[in-house]
PDB file of N, CA and C in Angstrom:
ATOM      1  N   UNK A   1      16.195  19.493  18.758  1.00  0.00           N
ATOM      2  CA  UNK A   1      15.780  18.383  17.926  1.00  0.00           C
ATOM      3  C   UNK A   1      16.376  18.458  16.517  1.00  0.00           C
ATOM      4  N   UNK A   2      16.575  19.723  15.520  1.00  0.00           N
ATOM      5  CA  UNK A   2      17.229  19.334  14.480  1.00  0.00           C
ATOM      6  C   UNK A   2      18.392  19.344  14.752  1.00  0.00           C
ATOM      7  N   UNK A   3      19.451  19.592  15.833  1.00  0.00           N
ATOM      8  CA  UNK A   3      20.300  18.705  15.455  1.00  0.00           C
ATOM      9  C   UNK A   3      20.520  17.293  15.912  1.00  0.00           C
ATOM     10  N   UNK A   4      19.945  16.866  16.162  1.00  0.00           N
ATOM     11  CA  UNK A   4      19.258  15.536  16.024  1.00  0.00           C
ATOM     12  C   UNK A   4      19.367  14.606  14.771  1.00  0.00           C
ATOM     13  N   UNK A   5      18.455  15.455  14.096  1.00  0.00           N
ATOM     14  CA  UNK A   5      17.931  15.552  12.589  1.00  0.00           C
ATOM     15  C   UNK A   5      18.752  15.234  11.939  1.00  0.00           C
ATOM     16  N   UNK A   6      19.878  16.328  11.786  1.00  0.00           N
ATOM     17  CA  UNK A   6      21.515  16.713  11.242  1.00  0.00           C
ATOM     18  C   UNK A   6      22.423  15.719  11.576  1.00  0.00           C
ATOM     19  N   UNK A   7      22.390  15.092  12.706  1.00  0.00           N
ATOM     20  CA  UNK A   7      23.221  14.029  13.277  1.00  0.00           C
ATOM     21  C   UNK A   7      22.957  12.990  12.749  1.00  0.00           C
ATOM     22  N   UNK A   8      21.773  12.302  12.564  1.00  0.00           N
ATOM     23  CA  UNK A   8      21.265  11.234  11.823  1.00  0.00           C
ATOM     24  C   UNK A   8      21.394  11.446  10.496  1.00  0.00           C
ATOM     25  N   UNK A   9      21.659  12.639  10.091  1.00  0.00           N
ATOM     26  CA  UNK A   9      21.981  12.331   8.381  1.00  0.00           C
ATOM     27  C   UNK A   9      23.227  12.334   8.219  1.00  0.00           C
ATOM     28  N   UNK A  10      23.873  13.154   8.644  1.00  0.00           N
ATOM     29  CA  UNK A  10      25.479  13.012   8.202  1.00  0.00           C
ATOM     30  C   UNK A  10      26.297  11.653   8.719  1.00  0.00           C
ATOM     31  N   UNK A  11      25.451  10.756   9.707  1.00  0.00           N
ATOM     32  CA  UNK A  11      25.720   9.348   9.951  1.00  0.00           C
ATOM     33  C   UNK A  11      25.603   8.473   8.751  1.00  0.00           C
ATOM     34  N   UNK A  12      24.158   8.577   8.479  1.00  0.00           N
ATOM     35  CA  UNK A  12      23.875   7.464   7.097  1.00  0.00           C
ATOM     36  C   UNK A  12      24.555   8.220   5.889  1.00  0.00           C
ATOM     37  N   UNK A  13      24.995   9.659   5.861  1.00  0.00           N
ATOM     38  CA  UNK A  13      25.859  10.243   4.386  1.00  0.00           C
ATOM     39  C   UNK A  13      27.193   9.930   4.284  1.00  0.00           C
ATOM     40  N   UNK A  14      27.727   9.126   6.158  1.00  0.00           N
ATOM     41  CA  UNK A  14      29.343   8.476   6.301  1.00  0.00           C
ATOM     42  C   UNK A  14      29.383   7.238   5.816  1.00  0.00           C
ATOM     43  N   UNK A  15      28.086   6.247   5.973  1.00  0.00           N
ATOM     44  CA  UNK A  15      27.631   4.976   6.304  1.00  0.00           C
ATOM     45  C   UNK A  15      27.289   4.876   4.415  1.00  0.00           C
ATOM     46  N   UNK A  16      27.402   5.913   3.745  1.00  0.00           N
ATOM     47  CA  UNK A  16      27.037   5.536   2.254  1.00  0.00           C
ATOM     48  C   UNK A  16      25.886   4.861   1.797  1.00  0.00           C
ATOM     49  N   UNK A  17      24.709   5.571   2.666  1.00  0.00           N
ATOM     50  CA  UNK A  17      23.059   5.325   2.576  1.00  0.00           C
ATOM     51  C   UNK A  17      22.761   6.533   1.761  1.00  0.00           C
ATOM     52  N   UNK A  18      22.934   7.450   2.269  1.00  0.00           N
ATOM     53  CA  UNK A  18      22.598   9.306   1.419  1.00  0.00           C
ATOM     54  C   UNK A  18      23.627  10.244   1.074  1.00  0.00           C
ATOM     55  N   UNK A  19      23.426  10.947   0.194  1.00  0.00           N
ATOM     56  CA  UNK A  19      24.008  11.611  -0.342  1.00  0.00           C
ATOM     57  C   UNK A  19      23.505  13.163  -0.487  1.00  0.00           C
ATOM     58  N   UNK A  20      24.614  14.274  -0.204  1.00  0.00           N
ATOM     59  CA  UNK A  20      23.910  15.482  -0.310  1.00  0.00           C
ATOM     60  C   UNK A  20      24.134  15.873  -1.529  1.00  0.00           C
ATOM     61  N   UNK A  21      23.510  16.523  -2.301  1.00  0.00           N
ATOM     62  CA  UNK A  21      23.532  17.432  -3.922  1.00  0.00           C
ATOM     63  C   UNK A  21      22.663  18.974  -2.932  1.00  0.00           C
ATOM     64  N   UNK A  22      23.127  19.606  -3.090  1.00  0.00           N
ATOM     65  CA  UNK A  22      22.812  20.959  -2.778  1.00  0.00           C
ATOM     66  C   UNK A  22      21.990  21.091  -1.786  1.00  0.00           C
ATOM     67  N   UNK A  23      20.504  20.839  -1.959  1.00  0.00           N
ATOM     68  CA  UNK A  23      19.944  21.436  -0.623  1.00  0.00           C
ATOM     69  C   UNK A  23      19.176  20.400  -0.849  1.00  0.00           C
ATOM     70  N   UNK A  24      19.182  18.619  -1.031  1.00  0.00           N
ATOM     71  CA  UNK A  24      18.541  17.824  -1.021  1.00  0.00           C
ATOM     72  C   UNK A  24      19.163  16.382  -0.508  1.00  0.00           C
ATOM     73  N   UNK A  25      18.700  15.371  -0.638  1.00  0.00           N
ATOM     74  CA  UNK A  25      19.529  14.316   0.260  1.00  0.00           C
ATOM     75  C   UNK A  25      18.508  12.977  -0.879  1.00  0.00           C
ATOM     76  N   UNK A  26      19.966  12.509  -1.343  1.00  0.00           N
ATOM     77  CA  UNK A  26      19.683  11.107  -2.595  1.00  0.00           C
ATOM     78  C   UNK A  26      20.398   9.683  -2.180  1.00  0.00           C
ATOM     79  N   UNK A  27      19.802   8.921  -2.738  1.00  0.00           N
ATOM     80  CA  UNK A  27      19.902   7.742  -1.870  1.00  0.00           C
ATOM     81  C   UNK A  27      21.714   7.180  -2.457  1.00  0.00           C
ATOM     82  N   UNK A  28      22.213   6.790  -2.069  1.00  0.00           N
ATOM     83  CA  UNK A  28      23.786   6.537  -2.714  1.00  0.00           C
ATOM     84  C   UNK A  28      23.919   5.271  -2.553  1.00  0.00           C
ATOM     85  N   UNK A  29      25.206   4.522  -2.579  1.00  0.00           N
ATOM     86  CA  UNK A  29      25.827   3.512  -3.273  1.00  0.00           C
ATOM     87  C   UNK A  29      24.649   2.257  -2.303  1.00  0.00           C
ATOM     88  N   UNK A  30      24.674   2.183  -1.053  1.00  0.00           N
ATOM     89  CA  UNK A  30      24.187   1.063  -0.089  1.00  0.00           C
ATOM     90  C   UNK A  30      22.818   1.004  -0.921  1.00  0.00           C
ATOM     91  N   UNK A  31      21.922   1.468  -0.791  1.00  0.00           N
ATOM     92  CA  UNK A  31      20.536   1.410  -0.946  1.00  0.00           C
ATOM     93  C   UNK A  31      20.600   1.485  -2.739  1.00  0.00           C
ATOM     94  N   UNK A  32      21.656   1.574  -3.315  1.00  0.00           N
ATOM     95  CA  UNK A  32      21.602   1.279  -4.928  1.00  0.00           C
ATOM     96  C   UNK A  32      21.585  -0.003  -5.242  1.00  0.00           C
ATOM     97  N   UNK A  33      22.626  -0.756  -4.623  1.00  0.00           N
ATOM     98  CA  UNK A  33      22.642  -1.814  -4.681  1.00  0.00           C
ATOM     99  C   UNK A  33      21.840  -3.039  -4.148  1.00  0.00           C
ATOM    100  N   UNK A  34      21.239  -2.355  -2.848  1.00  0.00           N
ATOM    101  CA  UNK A  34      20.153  -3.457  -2.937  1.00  0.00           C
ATOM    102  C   UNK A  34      18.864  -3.402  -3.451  1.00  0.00           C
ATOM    103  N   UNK A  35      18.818  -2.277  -4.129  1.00  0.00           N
ATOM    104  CA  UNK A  35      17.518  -2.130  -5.618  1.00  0.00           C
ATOM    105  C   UNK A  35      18.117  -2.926  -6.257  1.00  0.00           C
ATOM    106  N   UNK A  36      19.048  -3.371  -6.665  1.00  0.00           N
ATOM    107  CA  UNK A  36      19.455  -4.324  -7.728  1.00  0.00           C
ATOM    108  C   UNK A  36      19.399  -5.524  -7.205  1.00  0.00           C
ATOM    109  N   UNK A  37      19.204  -6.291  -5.796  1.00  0.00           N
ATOM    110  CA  UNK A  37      18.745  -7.394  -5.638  1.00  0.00           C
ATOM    111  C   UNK A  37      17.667  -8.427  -6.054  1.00  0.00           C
ATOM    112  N   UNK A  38      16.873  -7.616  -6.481  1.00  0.00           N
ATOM    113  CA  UNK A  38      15.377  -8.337  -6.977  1.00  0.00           C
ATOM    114  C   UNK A  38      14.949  -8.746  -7.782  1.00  0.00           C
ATOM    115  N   UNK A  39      16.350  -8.555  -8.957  1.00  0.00           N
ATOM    116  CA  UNK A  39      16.344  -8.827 -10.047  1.00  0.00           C
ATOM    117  C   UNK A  39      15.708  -8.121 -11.220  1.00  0.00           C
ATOM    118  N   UNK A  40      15.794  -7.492 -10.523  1.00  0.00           N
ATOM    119  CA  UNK A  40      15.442  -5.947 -11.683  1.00  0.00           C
ATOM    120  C   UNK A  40      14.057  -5.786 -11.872  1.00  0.00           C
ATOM    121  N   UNK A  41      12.904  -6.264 -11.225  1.00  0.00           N
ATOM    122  CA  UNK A  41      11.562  -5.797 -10.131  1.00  0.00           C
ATOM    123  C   UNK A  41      11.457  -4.753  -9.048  1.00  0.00           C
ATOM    124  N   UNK A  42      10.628  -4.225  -9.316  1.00  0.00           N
ATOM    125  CA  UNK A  42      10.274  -2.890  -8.444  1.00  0.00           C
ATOM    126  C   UNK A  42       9.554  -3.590  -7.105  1.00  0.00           C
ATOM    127  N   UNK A  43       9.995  -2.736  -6.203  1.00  0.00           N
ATOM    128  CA  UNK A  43       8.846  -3.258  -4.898  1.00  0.00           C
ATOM    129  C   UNK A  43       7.593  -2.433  -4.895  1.00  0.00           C
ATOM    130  N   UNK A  44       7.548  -1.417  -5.746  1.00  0.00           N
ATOM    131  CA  UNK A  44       6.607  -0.209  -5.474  1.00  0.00           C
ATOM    132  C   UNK A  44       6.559   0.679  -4.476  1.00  0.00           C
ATOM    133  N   UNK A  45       7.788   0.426  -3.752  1.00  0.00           N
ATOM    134  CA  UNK A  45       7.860   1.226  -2.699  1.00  0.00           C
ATOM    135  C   UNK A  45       9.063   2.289  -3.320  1.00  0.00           C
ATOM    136  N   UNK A  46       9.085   3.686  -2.934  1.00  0.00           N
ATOM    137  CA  UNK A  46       9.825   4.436  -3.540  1.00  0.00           C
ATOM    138  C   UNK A  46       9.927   5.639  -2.554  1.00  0.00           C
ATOM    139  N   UNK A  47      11.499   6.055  -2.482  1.00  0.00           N
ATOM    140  CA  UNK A  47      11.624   6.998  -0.871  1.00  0.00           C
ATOM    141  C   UNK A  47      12.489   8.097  -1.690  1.00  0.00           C
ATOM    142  N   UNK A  48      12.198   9.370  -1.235  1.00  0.00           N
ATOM    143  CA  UNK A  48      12.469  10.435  -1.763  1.00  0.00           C
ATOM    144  C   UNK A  48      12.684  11.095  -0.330  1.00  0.00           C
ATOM    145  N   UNK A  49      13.697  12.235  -0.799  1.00  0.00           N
ATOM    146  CA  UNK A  49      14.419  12.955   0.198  1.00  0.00           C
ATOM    147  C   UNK A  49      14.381  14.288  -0.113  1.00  0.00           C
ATOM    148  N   UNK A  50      13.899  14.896  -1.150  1.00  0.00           N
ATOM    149  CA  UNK A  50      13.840  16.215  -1.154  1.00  0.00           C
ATOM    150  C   UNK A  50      13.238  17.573  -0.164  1.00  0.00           C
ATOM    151  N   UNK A  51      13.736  17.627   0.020  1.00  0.00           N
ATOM    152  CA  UNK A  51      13.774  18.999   1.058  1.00  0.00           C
ATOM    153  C   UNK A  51      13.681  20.625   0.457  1.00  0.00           C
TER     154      UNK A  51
END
């Protein structure tokens, strides 16, 4: 199962959804830009990847 896990991330880290910085996983260019859709309003929803 984790590599599973591993497979599904290094997909969305090709796909420019996440990003690795050392031993954690940050959201990158795709999911930046559609925070900036809303016109600069928060949804209150907020996703973190730290590991």
């Amino acid at each position: 199962m984790p590599s599973t896990v591993y497979r599904v991330l290094r997909q969305l880290e090709a796909d420019d959804w996440i990003e690795q910085r050392g031993n954690s996983w940050h959201p990158d260019m795709k999911p930046r830009m559609l925070g900036n859709v809303g016109g600069g309003e928060s949804s209150g929803r907020n996703i973190e990847l730290d590991w």
